[in-house]
PDB file of N, CA and C in Angstrom:
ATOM      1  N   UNK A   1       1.378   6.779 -13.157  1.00  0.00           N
ATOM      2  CA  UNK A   1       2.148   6.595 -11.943  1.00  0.00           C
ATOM      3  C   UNK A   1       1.592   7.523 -10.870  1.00  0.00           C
ATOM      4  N   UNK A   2       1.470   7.139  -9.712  1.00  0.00           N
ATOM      5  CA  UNK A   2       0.775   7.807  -8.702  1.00  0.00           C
ATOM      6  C   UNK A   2       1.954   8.532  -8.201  1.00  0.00           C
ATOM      7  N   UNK A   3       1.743   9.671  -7.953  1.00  0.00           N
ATOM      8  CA  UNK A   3       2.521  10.719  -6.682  1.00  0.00           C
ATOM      9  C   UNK A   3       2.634  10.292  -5.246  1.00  0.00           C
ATOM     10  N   UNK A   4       3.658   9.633  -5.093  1.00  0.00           N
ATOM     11  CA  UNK A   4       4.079   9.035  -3.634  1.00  0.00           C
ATOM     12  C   UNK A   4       5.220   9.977  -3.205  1.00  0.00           C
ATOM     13  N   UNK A   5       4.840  10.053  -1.619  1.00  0.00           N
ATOM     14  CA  UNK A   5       5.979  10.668  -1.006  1.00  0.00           C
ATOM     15  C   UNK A   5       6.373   9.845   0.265  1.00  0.00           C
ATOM     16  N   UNK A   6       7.818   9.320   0.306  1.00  0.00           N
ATOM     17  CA  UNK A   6       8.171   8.348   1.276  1.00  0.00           C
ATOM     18  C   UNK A   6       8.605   9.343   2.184  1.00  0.00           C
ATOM     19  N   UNK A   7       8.698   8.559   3.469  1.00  0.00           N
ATOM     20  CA  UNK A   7      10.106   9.529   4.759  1.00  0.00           C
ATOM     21  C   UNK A   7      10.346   7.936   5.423  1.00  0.00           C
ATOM     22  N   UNK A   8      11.484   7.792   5.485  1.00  0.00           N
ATOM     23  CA  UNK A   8      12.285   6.979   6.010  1.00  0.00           C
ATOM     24  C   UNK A   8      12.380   7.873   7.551  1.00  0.00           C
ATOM     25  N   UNK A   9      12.244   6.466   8.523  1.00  0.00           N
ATOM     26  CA  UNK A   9      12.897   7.059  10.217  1.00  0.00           C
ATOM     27  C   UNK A   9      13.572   5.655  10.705  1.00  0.00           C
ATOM     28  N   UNK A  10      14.080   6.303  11.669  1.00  0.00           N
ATOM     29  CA  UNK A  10      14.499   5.184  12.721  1.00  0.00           C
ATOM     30  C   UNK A  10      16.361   4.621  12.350  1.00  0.00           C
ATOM     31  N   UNK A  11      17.165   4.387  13.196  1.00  0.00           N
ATOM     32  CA  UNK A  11      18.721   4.465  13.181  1.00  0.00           C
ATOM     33  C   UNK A  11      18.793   3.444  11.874  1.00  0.00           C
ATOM     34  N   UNK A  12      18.184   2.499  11.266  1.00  0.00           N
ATOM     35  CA  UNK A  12      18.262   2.338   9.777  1.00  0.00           C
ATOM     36  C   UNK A  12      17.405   2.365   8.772  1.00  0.00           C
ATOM     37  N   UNK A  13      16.977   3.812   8.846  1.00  0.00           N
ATOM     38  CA  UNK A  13      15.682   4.092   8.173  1.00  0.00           C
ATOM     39  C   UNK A  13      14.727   2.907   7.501  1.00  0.00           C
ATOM     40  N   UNK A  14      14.524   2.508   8.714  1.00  0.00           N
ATOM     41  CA  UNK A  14      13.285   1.104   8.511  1.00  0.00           C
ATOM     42  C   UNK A  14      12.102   1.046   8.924  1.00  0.00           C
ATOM     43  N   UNK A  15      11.909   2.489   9.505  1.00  0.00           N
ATOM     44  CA  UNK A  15      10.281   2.367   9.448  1.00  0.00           C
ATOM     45  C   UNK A  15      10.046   3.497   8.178  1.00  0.00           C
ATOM     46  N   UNK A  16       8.662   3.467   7.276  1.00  0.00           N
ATOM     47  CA  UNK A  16       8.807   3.923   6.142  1.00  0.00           C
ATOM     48  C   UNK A  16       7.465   4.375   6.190  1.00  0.00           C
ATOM     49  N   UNK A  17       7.037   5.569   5.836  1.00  0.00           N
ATOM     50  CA  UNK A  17       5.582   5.912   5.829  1.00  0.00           C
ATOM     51  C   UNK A  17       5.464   6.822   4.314  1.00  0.00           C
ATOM     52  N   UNK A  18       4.482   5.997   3.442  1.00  0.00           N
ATOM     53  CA  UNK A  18       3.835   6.657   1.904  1.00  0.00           C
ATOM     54  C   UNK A  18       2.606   7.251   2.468  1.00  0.00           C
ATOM     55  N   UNK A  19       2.781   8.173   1.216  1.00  0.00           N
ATOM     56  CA  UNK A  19       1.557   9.125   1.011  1.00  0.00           C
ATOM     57  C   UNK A  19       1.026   8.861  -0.345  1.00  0.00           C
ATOM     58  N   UNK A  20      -0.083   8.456  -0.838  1.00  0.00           N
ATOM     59  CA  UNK A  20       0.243   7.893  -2.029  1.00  0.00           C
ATOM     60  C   UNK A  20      -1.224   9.342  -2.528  1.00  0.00           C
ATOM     61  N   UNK A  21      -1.145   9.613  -3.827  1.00  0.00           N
ATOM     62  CA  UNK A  21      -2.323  10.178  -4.300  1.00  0.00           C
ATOM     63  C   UNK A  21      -2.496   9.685  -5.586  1.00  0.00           C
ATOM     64  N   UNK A  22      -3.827   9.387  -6.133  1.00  0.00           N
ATOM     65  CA  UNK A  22      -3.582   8.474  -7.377  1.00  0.00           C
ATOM     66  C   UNK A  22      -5.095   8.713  -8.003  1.00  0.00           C
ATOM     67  N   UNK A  23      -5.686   7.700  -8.844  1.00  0.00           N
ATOM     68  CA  UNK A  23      -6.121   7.505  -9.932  1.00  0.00           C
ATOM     69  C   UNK A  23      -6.720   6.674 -10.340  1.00  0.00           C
ATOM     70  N   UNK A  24      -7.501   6.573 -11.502  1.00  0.00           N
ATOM     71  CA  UNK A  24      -7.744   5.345 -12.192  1.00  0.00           C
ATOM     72  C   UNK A  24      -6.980   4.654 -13.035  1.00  0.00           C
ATOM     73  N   UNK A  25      -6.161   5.503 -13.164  1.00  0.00           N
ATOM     74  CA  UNK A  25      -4.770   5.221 -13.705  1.00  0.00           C
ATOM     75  C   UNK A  25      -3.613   4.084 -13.624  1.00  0.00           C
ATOM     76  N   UNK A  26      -3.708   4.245 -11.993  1.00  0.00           N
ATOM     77  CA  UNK A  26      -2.760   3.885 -11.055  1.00  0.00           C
ATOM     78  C   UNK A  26      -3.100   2.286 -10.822  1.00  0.00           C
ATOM     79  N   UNK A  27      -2.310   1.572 -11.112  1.00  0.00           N
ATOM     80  CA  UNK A  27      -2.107  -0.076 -10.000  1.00  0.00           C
ATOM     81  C   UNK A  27      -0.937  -0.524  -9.761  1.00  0.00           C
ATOM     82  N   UNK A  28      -0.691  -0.938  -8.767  1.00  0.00           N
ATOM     83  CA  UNK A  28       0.695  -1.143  -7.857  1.00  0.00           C
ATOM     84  C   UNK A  28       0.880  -2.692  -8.679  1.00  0.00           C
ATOM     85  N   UNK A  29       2.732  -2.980  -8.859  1.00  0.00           N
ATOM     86  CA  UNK A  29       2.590  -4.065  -9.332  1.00  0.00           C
ATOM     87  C   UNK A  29       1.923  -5.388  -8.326  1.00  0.00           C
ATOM     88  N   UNK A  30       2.190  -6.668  -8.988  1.00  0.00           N
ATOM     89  CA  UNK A  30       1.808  -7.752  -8.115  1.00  0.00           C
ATOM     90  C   UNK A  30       2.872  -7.967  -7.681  1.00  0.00           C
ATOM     91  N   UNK A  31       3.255  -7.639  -5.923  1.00  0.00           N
ATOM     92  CA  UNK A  31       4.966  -8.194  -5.388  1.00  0.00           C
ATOM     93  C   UNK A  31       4.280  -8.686  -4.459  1.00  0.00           C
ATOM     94  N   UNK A  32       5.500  -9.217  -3.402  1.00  0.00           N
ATOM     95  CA  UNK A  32       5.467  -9.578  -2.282  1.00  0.00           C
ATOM     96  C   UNK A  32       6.210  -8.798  -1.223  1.00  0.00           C
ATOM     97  N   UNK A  33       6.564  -8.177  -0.342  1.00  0.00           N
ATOM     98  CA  UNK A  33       7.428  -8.014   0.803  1.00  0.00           C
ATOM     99  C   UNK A  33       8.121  -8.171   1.765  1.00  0.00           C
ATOM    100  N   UNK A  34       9.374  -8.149   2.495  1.00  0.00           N
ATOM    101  CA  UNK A  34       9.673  -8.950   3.662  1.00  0.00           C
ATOM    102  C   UNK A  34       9.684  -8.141   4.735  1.00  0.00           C
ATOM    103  N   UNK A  35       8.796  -7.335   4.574  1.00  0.00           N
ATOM    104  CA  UNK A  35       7.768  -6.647   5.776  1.00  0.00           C
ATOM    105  C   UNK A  35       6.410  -6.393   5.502  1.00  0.00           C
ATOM    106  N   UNK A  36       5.747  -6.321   6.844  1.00  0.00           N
ATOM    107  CA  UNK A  36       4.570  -5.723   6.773  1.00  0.00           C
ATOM    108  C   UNK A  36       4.258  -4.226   5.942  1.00  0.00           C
ATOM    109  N   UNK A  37       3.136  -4.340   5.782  1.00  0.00           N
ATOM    110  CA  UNK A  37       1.839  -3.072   5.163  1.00  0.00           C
ATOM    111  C   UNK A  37       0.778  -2.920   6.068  1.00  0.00           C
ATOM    112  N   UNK A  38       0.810  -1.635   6.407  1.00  0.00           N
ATOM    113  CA  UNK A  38      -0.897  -1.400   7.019  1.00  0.00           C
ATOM    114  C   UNK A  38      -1.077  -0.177   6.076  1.00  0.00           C
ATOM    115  N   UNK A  39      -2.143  -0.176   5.689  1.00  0.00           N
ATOM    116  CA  UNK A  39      -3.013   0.861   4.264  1.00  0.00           C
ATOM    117  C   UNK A  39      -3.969   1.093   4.893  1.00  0.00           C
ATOM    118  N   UNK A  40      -4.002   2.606   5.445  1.00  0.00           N
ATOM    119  CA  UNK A  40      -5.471   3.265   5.353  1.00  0.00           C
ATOM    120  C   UNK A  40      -5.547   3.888   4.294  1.00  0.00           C
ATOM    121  N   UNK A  41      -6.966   3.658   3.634  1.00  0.00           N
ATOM    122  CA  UNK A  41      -7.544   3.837   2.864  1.00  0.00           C
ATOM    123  C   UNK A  41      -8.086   5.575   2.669  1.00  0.00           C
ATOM    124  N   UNK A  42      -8.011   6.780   2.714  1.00  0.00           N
ATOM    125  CA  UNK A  42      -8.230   7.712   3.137  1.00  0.00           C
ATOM    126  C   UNK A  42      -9.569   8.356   2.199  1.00  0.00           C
ATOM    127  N   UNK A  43      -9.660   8.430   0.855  1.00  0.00           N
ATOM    128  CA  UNK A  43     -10.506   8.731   0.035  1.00  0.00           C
ATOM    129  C   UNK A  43     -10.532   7.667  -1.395  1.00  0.00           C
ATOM    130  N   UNK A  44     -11.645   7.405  -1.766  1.00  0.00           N
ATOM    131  CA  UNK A  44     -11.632   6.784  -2.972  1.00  0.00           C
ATOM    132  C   UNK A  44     -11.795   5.536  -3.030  1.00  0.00           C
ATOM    133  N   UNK A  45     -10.990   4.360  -3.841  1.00  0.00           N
ATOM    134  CA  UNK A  45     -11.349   3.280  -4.118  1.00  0.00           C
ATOM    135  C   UNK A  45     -10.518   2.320  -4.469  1.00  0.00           C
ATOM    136  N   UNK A  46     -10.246   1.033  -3.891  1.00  0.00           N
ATOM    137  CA  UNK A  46      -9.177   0.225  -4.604  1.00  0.00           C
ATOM    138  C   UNK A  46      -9.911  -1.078  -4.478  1.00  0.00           C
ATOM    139  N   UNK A  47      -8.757  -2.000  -5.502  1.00  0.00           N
ATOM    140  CA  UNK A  47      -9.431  -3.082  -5.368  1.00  0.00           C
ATOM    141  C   UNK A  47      -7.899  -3.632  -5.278  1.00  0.00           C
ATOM    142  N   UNK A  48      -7.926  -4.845  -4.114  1.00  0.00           N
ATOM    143  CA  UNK A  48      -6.897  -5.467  -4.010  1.00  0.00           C
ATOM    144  C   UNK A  48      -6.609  -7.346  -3.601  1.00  0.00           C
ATOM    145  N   UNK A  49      -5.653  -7.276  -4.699  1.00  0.00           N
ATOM    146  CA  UNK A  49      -5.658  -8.754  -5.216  1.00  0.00           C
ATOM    147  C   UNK A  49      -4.693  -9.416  -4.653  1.00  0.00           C
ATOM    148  N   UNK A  50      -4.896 -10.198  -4.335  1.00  0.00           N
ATOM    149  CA  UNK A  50      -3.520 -11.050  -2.508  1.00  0.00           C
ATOM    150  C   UNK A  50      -3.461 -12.706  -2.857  1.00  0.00           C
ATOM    151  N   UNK A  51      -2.095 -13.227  -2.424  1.00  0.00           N
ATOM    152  CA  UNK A  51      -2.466 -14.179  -3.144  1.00  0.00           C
ATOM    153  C   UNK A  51      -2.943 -15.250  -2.089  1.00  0.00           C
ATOM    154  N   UNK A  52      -3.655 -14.625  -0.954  1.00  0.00           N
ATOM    155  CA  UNK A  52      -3.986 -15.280   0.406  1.00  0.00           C
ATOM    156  C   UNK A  52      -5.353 -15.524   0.125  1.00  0.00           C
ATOM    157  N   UNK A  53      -6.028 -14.725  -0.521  1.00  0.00           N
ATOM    158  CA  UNK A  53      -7.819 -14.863  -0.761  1.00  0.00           C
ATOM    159  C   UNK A  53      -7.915 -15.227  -1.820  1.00  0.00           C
ATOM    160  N   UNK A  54      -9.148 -15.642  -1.887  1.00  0.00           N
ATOM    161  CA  UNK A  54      -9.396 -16.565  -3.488  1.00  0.00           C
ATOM    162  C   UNK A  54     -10.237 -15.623  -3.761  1.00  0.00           C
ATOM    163  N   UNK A  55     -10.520 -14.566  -3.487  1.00  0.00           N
ATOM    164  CA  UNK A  55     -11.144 -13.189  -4.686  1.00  0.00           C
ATOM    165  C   UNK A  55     -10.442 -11.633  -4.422  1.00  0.00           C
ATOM    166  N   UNK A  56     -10.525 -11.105  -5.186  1.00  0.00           N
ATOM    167  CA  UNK A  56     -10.315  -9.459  -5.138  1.00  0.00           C
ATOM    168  C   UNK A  56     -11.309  -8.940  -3.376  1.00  0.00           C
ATOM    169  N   UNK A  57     -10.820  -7.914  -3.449  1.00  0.00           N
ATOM    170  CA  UNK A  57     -11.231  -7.425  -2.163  1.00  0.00           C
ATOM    171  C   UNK A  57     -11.461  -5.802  -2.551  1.00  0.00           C
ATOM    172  N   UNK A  58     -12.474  -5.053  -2.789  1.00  0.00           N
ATOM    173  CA  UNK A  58     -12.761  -3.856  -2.826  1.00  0.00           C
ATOM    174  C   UNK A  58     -12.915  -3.215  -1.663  1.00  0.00           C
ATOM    175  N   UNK A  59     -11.858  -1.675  -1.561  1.00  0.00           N
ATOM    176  CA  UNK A  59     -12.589  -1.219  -0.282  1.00  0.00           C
ATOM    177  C   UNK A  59     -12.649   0.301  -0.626  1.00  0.00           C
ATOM    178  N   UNK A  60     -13.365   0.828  -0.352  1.00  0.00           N
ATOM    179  CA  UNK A  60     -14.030   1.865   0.138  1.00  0.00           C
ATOM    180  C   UNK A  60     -13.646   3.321   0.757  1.00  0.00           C
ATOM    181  N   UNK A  61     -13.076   4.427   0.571  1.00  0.00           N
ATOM    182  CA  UNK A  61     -12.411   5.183   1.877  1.00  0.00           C
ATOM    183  C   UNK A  61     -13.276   5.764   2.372  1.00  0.00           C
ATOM    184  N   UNK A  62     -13.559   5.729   3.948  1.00  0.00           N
ATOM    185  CA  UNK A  62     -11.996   5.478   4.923  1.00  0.00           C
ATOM    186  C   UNK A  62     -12.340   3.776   5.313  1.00  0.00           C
ATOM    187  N   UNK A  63     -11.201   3.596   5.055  1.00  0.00           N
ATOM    188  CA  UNK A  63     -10.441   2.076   5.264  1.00  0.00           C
ATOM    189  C   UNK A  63      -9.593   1.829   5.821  1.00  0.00           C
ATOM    190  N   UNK A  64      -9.502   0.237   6.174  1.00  0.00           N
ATOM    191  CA  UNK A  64      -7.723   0.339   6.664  1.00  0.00           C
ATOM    192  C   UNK A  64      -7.544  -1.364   6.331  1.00  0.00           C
ATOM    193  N   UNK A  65      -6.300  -1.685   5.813  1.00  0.00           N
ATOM    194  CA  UNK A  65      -6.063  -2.936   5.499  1.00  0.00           C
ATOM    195  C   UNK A  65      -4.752  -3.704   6.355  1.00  0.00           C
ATOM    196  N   UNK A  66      -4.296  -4.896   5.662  1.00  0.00           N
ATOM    197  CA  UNK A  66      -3.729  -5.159   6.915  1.00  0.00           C
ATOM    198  C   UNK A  66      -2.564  -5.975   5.271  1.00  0.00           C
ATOM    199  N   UNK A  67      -1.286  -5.861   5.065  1.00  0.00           N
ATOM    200  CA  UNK A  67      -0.988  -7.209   4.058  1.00  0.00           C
ATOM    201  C   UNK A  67      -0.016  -7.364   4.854  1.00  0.00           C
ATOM    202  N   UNK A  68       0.419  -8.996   4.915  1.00  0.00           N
ATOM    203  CA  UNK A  68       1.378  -9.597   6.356  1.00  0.00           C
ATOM    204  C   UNK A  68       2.670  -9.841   5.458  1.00  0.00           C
ATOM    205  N   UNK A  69       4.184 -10.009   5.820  1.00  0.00           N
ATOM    206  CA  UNK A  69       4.980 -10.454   4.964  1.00  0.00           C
ATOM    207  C   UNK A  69       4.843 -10.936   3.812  1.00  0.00           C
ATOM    208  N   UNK A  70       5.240 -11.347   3.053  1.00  0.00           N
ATOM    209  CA  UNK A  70       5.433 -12.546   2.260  1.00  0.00           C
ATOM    210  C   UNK A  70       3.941 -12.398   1.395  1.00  0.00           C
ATOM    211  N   UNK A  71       2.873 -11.948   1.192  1.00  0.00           N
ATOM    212  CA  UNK A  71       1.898 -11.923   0.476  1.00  0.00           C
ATOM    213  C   UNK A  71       1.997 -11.339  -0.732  1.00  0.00           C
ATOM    214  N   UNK A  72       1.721 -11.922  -1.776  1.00  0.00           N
ATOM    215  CA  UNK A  72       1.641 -11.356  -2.912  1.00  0.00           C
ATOM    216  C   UNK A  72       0.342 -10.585  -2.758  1.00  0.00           C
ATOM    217  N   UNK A  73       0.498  -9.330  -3.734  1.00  0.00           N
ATOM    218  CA  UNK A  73      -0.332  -8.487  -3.578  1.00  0.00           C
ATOM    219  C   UNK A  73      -0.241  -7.180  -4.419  1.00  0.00           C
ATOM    220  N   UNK A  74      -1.287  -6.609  -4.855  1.00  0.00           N
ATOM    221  CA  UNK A  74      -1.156  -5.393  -5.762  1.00  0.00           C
ATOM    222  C   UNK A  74      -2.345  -4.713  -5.415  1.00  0.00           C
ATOM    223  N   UNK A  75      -2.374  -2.968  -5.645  1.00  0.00           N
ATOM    224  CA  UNK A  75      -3.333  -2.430  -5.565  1.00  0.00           C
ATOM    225  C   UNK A  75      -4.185  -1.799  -7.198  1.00  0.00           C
ATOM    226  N   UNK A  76      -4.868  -1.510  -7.376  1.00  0.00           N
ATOM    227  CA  UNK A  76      -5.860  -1.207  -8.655  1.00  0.00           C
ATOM    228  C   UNK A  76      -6.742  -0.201  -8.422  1.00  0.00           C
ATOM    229  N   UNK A  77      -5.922   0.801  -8.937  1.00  0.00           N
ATOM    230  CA  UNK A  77      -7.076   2.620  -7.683  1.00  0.00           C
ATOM    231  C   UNK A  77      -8.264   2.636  -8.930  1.00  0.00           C
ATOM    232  N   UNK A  78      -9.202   2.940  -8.062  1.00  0.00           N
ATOM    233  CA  UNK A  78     -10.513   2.757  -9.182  1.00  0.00           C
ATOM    234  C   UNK A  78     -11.611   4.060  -9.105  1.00  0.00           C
ATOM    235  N   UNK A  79     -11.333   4.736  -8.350  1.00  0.00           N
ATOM    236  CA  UNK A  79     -11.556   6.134  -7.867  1.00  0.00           C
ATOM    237  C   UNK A  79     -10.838   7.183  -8.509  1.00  0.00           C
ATOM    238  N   UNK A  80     -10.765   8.448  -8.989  1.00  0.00           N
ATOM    239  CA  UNK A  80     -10.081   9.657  -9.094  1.00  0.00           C
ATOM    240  C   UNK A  80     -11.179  10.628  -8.155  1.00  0.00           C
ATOM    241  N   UNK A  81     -10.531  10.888  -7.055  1.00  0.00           N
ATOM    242  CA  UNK A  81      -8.488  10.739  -6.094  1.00  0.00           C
ATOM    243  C   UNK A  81      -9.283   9.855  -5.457  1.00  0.00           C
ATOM    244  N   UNK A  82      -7.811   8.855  -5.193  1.00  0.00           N
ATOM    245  CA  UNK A  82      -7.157   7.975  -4.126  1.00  0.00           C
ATOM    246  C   UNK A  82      -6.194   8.719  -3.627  1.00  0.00           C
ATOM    247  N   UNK A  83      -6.141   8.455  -2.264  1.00  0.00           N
ATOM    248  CA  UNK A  83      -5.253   8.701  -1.041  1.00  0.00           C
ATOM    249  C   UNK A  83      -5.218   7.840  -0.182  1.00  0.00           C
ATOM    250  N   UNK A  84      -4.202   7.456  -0.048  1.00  0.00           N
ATOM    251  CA  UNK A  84      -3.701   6.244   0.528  1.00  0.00           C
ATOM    252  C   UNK A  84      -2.315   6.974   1.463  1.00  0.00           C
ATOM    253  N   UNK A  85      -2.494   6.025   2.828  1.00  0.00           N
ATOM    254  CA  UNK A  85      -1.352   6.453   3.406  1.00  0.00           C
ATOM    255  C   UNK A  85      -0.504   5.202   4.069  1.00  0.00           C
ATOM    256  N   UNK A  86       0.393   4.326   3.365  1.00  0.00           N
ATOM    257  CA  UNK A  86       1.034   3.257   3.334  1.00  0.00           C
ATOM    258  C   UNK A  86       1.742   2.951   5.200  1.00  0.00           C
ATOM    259  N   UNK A  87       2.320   2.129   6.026  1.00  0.00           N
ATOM    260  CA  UNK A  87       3.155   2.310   6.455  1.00  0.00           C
ATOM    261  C   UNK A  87       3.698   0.854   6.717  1.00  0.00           C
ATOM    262  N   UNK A  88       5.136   1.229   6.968  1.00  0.00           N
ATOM    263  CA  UNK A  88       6.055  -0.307   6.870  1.00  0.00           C
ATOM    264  C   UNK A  88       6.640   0.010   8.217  1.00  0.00           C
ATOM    265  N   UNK A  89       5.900  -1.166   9.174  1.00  0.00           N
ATOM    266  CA  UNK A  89       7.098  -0.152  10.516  1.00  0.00           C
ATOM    267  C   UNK A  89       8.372  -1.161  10.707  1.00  0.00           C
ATOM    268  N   UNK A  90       9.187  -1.889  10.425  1.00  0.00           N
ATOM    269  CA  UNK A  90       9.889  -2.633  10.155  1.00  0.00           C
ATOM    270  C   UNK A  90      10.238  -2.963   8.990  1.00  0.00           C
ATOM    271  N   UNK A  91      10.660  -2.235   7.990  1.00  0.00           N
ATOM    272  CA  UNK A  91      11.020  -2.103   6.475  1.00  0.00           C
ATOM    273  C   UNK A  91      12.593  -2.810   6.752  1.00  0.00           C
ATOM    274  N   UNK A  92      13.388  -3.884   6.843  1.00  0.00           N
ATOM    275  CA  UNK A  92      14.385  -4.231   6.765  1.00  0.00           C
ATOM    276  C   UNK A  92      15.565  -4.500   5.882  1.00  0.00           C
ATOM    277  N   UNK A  93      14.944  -3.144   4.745  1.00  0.00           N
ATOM    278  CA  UNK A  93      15.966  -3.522   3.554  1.00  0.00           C
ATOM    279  C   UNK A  93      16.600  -2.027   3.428  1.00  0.00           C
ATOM    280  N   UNK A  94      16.475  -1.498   4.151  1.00  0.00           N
ATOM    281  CA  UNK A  94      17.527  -0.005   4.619  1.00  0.00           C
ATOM    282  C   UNK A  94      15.969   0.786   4.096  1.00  0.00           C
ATOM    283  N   UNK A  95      15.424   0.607   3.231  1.00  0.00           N
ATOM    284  CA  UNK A  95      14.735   1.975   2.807  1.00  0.00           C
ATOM    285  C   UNK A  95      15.343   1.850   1.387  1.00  0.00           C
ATOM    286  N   UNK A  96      14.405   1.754   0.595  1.00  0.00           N
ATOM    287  CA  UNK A  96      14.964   1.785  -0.716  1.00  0.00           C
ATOM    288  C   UNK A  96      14.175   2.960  -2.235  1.00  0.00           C
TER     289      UNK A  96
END
């Protein structure tokens, strides 16, 4: 399990910003969201599987990704350290 640190802001803590530090260890399940993701990529390596592209997508740090609502999607850290810095600026489920 990767070491994430959330902070909730905003009058219903719905914008949401991770800090993620991780591993080879580490892969995020396969979900979907009913908000956006923007992922910079900060050090290391992931590979990420969406169910919008018909292949895996490896990237590199420094990166930055983009996953839109509704996409299935998981990450797969393939580097020791990954650092990843997540953000949801419209998280509409209070912050959970």
């Amino acid at each position: 399990m990767p070491d994430i640190t959330r902070m909730f802001r905003g009058p219903l803590n719905d914008f949401e910003v991770e800090v993620v530090f991780g591993g080879t260890e580490d892969t995020s399940p396969y979900e979907a969201h009913t908000y956006e993701e923007y992922v910079f990529l900060a050090e290391g390596e992931i590979v990420v599987t969406r169910d919008d592209r018909d292949e895996p997508e490896t990237f590199t740090g420094p990166a930055y990704l983009h996953v839109p609502t509704g996409v299935m999607h998981s990450f797969d850290l393939r580097k020791t350290p990954t650092r990843l810095v997540v953000i949801h600026p419209a998280r509409n489920d209070g912050g959970v």
